[in-house]
PDB file of N, CA and C in Angstrom:
ATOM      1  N   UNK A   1    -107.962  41.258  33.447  1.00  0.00           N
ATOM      2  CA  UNK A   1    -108.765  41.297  32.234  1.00  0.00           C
ATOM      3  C   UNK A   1    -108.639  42.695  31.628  1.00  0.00           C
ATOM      4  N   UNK A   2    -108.427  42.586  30.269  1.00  0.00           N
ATOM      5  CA  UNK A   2    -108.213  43.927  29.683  1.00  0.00           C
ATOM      6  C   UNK A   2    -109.371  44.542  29.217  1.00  0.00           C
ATOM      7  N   UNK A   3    -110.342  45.791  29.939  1.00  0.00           N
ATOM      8  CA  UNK A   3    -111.600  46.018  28.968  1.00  0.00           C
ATOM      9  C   UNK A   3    -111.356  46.944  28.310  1.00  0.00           C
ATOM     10  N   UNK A   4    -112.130  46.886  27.019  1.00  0.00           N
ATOM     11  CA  UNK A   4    -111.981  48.261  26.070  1.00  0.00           C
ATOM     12  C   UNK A   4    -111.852  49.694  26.868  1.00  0.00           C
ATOM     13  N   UNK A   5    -111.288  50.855  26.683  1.00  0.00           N
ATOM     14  CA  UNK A   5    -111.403  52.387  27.272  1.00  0.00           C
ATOM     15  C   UNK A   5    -113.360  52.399  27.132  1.00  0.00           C
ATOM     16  N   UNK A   6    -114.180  52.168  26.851  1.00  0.00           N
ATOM     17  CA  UNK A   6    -114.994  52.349  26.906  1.00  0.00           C
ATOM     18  C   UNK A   6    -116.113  51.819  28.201  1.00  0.00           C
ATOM     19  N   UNK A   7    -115.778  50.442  28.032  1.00  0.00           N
ATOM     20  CA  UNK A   7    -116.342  49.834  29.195  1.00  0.00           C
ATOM     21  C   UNK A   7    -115.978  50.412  30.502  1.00  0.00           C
ATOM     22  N   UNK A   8    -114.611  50.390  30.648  1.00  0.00           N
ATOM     23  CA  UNK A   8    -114.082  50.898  31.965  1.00  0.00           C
ATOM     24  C   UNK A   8    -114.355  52.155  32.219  1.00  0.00           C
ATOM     25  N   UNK A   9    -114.601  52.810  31.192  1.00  0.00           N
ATOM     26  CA  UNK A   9    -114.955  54.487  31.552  1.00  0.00           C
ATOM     27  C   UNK A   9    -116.273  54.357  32.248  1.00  0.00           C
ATOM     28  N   UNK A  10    -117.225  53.838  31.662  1.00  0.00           N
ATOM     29  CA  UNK A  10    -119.027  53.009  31.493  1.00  0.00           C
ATOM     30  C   UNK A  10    -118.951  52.210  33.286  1.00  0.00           C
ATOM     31  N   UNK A  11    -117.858  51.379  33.469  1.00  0.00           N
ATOM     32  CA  UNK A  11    -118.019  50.896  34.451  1.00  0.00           C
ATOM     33  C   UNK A  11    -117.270  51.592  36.180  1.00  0.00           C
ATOM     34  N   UNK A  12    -116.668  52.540  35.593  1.00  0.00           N
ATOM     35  CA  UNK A  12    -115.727  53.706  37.001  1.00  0.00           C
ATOM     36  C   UNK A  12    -117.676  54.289  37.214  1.00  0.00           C
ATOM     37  N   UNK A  13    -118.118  54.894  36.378  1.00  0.00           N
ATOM     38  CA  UNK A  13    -119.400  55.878  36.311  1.00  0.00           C
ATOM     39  C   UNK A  13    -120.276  55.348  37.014  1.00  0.00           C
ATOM     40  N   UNK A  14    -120.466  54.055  36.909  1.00  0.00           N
ATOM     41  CA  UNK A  14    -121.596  53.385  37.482  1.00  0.00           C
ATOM     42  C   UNK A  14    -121.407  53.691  38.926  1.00  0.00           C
ATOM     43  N   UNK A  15    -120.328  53.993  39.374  1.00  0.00           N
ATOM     44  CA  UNK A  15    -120.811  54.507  41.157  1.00  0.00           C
ATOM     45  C   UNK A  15    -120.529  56.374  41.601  1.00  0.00           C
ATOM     46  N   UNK A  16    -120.299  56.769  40.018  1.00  0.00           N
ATOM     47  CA  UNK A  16    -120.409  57.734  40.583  1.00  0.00           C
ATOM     48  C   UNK A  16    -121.607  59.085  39.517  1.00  0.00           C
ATOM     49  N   UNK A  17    -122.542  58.568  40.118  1.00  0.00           N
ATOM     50  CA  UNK A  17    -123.574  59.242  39.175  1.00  0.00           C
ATOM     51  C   UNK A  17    -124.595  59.817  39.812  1.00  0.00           C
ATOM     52  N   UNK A  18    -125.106  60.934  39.384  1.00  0.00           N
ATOM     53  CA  UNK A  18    -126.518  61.916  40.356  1.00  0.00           C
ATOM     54  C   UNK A  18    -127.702  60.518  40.392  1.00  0.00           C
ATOM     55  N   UNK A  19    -128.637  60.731  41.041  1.00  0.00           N
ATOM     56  CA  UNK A  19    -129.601  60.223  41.988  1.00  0.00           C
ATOM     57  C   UNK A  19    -130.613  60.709  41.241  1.00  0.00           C
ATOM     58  N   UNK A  20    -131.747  59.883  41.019  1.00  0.00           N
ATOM     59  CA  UNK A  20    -132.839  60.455  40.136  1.00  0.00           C
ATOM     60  C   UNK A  20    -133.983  61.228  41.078  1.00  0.00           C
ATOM     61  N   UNK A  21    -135.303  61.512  40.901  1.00  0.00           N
ATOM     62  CA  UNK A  21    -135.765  62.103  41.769  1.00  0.00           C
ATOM     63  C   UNK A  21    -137.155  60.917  42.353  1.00  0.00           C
ATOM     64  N   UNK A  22    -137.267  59.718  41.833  1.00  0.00           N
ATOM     65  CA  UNK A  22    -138.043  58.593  42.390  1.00  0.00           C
ATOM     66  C   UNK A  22    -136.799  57.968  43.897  1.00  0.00           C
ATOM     67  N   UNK A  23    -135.967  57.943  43.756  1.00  0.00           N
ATOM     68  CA  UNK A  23    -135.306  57.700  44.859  1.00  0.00           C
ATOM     69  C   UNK A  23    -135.486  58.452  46.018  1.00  0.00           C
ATOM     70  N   UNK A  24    -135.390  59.593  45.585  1.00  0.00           N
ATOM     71  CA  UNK A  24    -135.857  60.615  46.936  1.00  0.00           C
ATOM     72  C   UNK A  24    -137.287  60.475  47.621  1.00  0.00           C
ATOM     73  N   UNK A  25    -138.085  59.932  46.605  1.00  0.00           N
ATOM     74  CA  UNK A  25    -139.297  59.755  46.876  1.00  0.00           C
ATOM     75  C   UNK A  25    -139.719  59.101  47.418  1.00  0.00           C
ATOM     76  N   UNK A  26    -138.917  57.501  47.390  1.00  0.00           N
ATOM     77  CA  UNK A  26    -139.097  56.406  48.289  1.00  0.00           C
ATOM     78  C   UNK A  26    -137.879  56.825  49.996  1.00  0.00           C
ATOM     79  N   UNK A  27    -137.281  57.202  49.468  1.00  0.00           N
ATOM     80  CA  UNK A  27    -135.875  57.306  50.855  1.00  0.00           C
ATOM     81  C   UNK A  27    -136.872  57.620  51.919  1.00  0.00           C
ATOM     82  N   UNK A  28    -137.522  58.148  52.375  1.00  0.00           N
ATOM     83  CA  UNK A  28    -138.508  58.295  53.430  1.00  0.00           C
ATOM     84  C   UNK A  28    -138.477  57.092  54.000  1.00  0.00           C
ATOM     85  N   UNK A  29    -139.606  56.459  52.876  1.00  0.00           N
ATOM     86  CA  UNK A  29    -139.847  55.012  53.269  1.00  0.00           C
ATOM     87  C   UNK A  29    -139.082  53.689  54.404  1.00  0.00           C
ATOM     88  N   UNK A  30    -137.943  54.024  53.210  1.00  0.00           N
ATOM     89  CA  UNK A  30    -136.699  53.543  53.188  1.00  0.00           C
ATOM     90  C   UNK A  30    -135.921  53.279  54.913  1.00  0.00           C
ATOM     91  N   UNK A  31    -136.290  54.808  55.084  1.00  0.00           N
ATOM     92  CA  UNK A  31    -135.444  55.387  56.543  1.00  0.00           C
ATOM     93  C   UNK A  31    -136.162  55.059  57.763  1.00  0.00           C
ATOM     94  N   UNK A  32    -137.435  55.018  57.670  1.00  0.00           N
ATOM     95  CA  UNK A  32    -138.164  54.904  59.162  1.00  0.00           C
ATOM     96  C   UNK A  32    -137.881  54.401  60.051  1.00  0.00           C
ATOM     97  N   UNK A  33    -136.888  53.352  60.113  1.00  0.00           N
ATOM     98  CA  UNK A  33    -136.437  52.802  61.548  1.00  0.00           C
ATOM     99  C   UNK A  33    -135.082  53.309  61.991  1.00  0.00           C
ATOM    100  N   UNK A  34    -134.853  54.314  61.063  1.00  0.00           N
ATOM    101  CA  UNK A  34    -133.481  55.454  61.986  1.00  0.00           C
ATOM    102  C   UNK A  34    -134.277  56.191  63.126  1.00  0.00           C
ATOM    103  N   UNK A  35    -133.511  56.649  64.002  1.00  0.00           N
ATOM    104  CA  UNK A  35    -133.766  57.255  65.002  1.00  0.00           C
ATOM    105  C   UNK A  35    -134.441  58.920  65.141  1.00  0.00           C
ATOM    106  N   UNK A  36    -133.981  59.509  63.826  1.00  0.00           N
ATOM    107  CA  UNK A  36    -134.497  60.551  63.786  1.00  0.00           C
ATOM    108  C   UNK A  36    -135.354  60.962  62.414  1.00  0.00           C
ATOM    109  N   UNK A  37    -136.979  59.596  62.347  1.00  0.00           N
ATOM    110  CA  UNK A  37    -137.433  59.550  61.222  1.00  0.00           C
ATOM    111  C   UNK A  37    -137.877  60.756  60.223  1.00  0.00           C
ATOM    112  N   UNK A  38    -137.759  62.102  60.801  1.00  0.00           N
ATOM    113  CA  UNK A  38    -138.329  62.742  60.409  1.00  0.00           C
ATOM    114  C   UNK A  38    -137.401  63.464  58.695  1.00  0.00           C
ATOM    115  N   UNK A  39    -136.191  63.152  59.349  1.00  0.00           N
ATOM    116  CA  UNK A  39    -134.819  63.502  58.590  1.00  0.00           C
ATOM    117  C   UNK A  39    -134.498  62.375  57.142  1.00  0.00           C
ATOM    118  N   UNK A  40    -133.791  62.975  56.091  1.00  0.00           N
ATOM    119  CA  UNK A  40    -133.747  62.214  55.344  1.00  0.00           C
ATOM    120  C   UNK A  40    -132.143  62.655  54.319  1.00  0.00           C
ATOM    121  N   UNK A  41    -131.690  61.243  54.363  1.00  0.00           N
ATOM    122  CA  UNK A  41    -130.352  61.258  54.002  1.00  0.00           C
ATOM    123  C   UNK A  41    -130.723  61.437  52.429  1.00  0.00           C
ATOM    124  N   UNK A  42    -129.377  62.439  51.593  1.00  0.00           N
ATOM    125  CA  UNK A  42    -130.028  62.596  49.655  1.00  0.00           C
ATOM    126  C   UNK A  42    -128.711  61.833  49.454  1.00  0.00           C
ATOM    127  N   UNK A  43    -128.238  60.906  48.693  1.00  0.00           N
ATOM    128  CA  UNK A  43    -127.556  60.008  47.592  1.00  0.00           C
ATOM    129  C   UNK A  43    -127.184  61.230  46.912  1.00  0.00           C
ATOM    130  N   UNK A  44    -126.049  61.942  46.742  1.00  0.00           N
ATOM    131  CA  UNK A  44    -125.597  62.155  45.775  1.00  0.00           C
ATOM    132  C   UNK A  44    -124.885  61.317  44.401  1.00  0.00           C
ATOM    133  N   UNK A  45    -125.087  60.311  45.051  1.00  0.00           N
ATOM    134  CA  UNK A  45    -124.571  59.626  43.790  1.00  0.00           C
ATOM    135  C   UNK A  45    -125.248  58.211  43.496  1.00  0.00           C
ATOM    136  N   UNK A  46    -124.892  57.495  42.290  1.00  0.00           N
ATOM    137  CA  UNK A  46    -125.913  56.282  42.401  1.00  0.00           C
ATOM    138  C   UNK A  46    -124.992  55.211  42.758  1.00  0.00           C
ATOM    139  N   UNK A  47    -125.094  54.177  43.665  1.00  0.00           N
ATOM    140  CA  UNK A  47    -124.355  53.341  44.021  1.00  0.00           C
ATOM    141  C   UNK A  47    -124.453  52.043  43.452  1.00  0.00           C
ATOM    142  N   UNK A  48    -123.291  51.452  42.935  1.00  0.00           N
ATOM    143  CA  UNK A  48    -123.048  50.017  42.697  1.00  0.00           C
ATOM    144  C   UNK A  48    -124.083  48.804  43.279  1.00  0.00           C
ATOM    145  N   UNK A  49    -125.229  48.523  42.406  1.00  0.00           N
ATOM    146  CA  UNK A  49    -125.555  47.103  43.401  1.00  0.00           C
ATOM    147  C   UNK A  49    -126.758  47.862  43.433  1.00  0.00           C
ATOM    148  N   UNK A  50    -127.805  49.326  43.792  1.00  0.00           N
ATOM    149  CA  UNK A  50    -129.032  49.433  43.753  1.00  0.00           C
ATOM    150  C   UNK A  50    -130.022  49.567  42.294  1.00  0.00           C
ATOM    151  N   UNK A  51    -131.015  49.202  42.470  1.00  0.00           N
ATOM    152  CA  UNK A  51    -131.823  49.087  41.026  1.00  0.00           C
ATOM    153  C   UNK A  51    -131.607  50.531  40.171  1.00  0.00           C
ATOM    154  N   UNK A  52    -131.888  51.820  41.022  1.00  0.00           N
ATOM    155  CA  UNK A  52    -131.459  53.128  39.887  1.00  0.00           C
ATOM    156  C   UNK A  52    -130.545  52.928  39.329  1.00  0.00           C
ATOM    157  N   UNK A  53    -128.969  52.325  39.862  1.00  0.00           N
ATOM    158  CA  UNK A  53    -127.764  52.148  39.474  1.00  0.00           C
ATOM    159  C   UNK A  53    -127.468  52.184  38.095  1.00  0.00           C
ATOM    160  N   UNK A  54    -128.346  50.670  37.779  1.00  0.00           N
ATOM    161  CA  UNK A  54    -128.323  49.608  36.739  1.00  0.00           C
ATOM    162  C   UNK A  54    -129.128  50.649  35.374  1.00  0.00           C
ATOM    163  N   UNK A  55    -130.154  51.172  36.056  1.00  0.00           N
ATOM    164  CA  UNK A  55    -130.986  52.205  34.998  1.00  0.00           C
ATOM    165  C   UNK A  55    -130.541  52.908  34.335  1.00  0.00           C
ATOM    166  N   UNK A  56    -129.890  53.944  35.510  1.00  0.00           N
ATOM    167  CA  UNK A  56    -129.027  55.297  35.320  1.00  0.00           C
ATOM    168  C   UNK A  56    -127.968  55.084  34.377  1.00  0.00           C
ATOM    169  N   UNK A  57    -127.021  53.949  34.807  1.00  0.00           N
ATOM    170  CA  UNK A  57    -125.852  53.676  33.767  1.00  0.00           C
ATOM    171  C   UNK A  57    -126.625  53.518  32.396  1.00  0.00           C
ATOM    172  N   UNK A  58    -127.631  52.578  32.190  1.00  0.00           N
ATOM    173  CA  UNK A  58    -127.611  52.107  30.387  1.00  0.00           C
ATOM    174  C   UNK A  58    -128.431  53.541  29.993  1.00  0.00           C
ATOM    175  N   UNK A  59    -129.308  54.573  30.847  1.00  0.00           N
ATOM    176  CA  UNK A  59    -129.608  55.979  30.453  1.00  0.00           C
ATOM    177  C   UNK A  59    -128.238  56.737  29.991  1.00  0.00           C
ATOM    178  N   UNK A  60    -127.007  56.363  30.271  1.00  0.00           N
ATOM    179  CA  UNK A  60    -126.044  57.519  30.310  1.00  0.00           C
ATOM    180  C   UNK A  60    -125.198  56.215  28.922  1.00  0.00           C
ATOM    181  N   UNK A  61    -125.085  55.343  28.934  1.00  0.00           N
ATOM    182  CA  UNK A  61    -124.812  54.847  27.804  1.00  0.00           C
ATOM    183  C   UNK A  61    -125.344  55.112  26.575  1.00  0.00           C
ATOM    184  N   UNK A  62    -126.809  54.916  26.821  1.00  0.00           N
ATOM    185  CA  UNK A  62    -127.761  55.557  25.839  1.00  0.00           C
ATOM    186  C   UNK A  62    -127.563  56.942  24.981  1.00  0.00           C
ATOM    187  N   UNK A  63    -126.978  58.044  26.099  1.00  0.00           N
ATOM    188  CA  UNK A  63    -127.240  59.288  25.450  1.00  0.00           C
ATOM    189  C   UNK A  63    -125.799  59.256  25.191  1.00  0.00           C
ATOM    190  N   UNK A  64    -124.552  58.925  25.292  1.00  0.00           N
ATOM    191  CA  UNK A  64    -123.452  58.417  24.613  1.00  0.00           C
ATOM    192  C   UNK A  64    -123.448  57.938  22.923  1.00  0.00           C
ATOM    193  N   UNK A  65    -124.366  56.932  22.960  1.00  0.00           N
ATOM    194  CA  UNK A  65    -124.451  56.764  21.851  1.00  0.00           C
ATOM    195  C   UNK A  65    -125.271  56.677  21.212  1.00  0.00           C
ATOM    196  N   UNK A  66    -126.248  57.620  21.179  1.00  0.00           N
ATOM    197  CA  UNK A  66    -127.172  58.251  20.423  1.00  0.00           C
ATOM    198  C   UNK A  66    -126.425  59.845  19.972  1.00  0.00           C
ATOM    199  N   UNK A  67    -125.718  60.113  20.767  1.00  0.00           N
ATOM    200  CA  UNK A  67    -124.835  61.695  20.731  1.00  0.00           C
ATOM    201  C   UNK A  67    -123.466  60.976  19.330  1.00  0.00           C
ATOM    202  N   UNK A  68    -122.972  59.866  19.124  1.00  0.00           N
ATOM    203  CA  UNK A  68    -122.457  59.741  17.968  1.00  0.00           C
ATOM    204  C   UNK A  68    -122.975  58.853  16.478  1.00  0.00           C
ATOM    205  N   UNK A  69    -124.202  58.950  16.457  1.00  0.00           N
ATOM    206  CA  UNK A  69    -124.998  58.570  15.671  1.00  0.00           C
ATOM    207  C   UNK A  69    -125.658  57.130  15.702  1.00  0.00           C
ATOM    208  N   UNK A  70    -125.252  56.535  17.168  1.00  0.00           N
ATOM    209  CA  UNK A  70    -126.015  55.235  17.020  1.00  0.00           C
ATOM    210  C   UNK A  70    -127.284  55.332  17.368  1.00  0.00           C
ATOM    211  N   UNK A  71    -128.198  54.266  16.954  1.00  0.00           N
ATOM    212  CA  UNK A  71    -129.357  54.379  17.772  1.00  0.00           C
ATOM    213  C   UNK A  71    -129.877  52.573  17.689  1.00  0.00           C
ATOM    214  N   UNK A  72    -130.613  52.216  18.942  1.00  0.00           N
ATOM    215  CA  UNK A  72    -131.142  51.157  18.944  1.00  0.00           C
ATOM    216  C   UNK A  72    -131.958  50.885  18.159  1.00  0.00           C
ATOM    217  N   UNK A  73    -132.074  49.307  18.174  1.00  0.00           N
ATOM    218  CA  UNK A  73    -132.923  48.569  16.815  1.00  0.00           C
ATOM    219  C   UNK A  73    -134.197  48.704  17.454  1.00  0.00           C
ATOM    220  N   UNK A  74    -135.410  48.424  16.481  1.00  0.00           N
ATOM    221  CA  UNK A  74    -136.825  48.649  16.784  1.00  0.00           C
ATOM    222  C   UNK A  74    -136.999  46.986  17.194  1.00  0.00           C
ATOM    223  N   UNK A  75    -136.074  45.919  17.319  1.00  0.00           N
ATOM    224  CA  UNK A  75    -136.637  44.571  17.514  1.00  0.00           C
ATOM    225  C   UNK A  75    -135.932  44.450  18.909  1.00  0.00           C
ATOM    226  N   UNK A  76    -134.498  45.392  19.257  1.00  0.00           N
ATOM    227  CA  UNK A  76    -134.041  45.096  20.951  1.00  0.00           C
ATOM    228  C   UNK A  76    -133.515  46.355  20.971  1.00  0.00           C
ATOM    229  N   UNK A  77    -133.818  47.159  22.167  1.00  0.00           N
ATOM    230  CA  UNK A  77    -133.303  48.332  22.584  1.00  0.00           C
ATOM    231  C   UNK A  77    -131.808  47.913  23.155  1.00  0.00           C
ATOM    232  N   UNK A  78    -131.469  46.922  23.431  1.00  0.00           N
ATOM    233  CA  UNK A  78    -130.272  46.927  23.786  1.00  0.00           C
ATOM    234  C   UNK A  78    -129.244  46.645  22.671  1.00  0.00           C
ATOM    235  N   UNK A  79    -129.540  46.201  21.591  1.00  0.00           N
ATOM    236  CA  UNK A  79    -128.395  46.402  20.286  1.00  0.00           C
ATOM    237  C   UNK A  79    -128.477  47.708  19.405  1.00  0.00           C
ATOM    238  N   UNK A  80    -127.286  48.504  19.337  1.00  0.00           N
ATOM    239  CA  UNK A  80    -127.588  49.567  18.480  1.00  0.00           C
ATOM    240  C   UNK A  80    -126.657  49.402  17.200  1.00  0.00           C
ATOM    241  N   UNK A  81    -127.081  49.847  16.390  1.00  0.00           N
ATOM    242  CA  UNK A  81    -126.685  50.253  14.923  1.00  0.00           C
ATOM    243  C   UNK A  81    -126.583  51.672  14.491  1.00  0.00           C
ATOM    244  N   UNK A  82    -125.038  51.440  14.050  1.00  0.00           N
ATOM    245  CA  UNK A  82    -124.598  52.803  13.107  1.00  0.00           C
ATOM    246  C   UNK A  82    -123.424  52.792  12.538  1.00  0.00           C
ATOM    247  N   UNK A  83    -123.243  53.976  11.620  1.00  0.00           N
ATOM    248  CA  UNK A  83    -122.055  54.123  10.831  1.00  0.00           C
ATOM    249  C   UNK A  83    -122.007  52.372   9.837  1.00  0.00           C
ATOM    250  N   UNK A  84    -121.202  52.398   9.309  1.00  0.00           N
ATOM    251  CA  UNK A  84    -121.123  51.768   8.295  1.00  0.00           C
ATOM    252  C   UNK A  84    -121.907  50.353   8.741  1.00  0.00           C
ATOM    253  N   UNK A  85    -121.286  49.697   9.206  1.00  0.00           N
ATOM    254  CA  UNK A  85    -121.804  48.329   9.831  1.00  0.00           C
ATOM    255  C   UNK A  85    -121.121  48.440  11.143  1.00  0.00           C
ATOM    256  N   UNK A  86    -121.417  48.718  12.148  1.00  0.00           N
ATOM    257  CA  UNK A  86    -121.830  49.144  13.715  1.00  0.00           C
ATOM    258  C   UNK A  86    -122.433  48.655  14.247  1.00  0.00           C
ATOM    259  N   UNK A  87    -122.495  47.551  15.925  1.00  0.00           N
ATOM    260  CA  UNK A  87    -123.224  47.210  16.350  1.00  0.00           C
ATOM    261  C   UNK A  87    -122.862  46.971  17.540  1.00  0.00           C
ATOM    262  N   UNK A  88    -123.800  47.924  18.452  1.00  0.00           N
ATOM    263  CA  UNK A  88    -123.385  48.006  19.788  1.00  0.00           C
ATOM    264  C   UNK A  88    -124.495  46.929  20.753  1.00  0.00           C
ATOM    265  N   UNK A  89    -123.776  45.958  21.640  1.00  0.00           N
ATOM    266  CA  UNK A  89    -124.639  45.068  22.287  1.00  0.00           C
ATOM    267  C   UNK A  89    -124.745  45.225  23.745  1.00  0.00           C
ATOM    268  N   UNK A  90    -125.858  45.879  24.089  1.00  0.00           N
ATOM    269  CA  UNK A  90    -125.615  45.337  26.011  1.00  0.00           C
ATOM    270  C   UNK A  90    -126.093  44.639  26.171  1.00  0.00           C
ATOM    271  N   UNK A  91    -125.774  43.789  27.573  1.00  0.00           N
ATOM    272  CA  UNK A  91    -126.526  43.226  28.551  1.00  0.00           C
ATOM    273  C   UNK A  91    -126.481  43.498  29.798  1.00  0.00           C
ATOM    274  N   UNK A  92    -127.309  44.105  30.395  1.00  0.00           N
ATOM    275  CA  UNK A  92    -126.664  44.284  31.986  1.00  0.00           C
ATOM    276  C   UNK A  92    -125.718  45.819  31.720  1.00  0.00           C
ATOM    277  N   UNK A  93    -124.442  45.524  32.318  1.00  0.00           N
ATOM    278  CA  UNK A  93    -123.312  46.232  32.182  1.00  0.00           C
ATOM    279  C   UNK A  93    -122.235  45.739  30.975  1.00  0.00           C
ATOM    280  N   UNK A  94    -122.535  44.321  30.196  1.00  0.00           N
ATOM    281  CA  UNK A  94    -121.476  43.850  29.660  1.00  0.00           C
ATOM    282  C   UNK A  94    -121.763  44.702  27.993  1.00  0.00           C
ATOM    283  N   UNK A  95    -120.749  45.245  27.241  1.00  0.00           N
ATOM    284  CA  UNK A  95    -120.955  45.300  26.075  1.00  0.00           C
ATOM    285  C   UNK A  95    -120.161  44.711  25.265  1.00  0.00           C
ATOM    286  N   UNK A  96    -120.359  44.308  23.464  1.00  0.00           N
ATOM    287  CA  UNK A  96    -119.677  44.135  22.811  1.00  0.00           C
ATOM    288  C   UNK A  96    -119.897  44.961  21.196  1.00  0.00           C
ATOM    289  N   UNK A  97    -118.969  45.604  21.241  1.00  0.00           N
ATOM    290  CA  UNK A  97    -118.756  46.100  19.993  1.00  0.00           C
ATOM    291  C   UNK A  97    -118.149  45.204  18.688  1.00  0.00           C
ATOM    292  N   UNK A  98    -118.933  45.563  17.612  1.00  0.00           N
ATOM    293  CA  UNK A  98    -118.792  44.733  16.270  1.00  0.00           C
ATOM    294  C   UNK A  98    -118.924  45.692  15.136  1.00  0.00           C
ATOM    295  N   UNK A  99    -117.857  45.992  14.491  1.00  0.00           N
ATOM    296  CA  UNK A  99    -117.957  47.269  13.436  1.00  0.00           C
ATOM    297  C   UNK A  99    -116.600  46.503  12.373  1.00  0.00           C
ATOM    298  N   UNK A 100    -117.208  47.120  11.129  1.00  0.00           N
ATOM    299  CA  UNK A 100    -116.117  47.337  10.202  1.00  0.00           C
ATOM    300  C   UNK A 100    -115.355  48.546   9.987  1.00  0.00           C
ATOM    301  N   UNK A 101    -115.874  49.615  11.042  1.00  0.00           N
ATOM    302  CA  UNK A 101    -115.545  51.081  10.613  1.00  0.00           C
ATOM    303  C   UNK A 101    -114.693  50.894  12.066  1.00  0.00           C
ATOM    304  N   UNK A 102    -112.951  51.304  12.032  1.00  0.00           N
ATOM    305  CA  UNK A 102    -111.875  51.471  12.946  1.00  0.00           C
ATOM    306  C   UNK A 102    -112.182  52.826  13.580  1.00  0.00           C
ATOM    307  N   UNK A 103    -112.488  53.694  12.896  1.00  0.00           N
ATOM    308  CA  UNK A 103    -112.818  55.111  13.562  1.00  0.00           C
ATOM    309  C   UNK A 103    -113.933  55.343  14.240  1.00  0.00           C
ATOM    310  N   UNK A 104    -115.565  54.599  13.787  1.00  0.00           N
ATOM    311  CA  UNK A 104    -116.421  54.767  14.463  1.00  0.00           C
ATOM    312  C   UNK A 104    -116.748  53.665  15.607  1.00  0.00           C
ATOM    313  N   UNK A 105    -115.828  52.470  15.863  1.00  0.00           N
ATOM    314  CA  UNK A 105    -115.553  51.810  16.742  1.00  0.00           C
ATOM    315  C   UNK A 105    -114.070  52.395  18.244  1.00  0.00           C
ATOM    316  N   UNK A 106    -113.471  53.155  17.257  1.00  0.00           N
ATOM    317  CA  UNK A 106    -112.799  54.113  18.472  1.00  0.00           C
ATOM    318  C   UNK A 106    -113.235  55.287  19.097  1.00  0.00           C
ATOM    319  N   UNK A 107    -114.840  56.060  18.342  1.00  0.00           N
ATOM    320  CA  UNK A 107    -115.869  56.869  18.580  1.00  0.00           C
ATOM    321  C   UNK A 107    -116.536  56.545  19.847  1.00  0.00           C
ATOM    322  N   UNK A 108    -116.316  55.188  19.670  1.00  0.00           N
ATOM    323  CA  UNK A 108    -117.401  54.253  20.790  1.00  0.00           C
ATOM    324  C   UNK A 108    -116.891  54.103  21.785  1.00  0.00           C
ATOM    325  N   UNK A 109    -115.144  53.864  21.528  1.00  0.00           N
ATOM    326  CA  UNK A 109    -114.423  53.602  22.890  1.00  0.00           C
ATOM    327  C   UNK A 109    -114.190  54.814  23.753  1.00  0.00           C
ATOM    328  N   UNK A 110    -114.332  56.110  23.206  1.00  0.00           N
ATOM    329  CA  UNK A 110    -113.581  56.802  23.550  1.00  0.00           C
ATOM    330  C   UNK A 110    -114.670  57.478  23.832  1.00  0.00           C
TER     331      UNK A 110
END
């Protein structure tokens, strides 16, 4: 399957991203039936498949494209609008781009 340079950039990231600081907060929790409870392993990165994961990525999508003038609609945070007729859709991890503008749709990919 061929995905846009954008997605695939969007989707390599998703496992390799800093760790927020509510994760650290629960990891305690998390750990108690290791052997040496007192100790606690830090995530440098956010991994594929846990709930921060999923967060972290559409946070780092977000400031992507709010940094080239899109911004989400006031009726779904997950469709954004910009530049001429622009319209960026998530769900999840999936996006689809819909523009009449070639340059601010390669803004997006790139």
């Amino acid at each position: 399957m061929d995905l846009p340079d954008l997605l695939q950039e969007m989707l390599k990231r998703m496992t390799h991203r800093e760790q927020d600081d509510d994760f650290l907060k629960r990891a305690r929790a998390m750990l108690k039936d290791i052997k040496e409870p007192d100790k606690v392993c830090k995530l440098n990165e956010a991994f594929y498949g846990l709930r921060q994961a999923r967060r972290q990525w559409y946070a780092e999508l977000d400031k992507a494209l709010r940094s080239i003038g899109s911004a989400p609609t006031n009726a779904d945070p997950c469709v954004y609008i910009g530049g001429k007729l622009t319209f960026v859709l998530v769900y999840v991890n999936d996006i689809l781009i819909v523009s009449n503008d070639r340059d601010k749709e390669n803004q997006i990919k790139n």
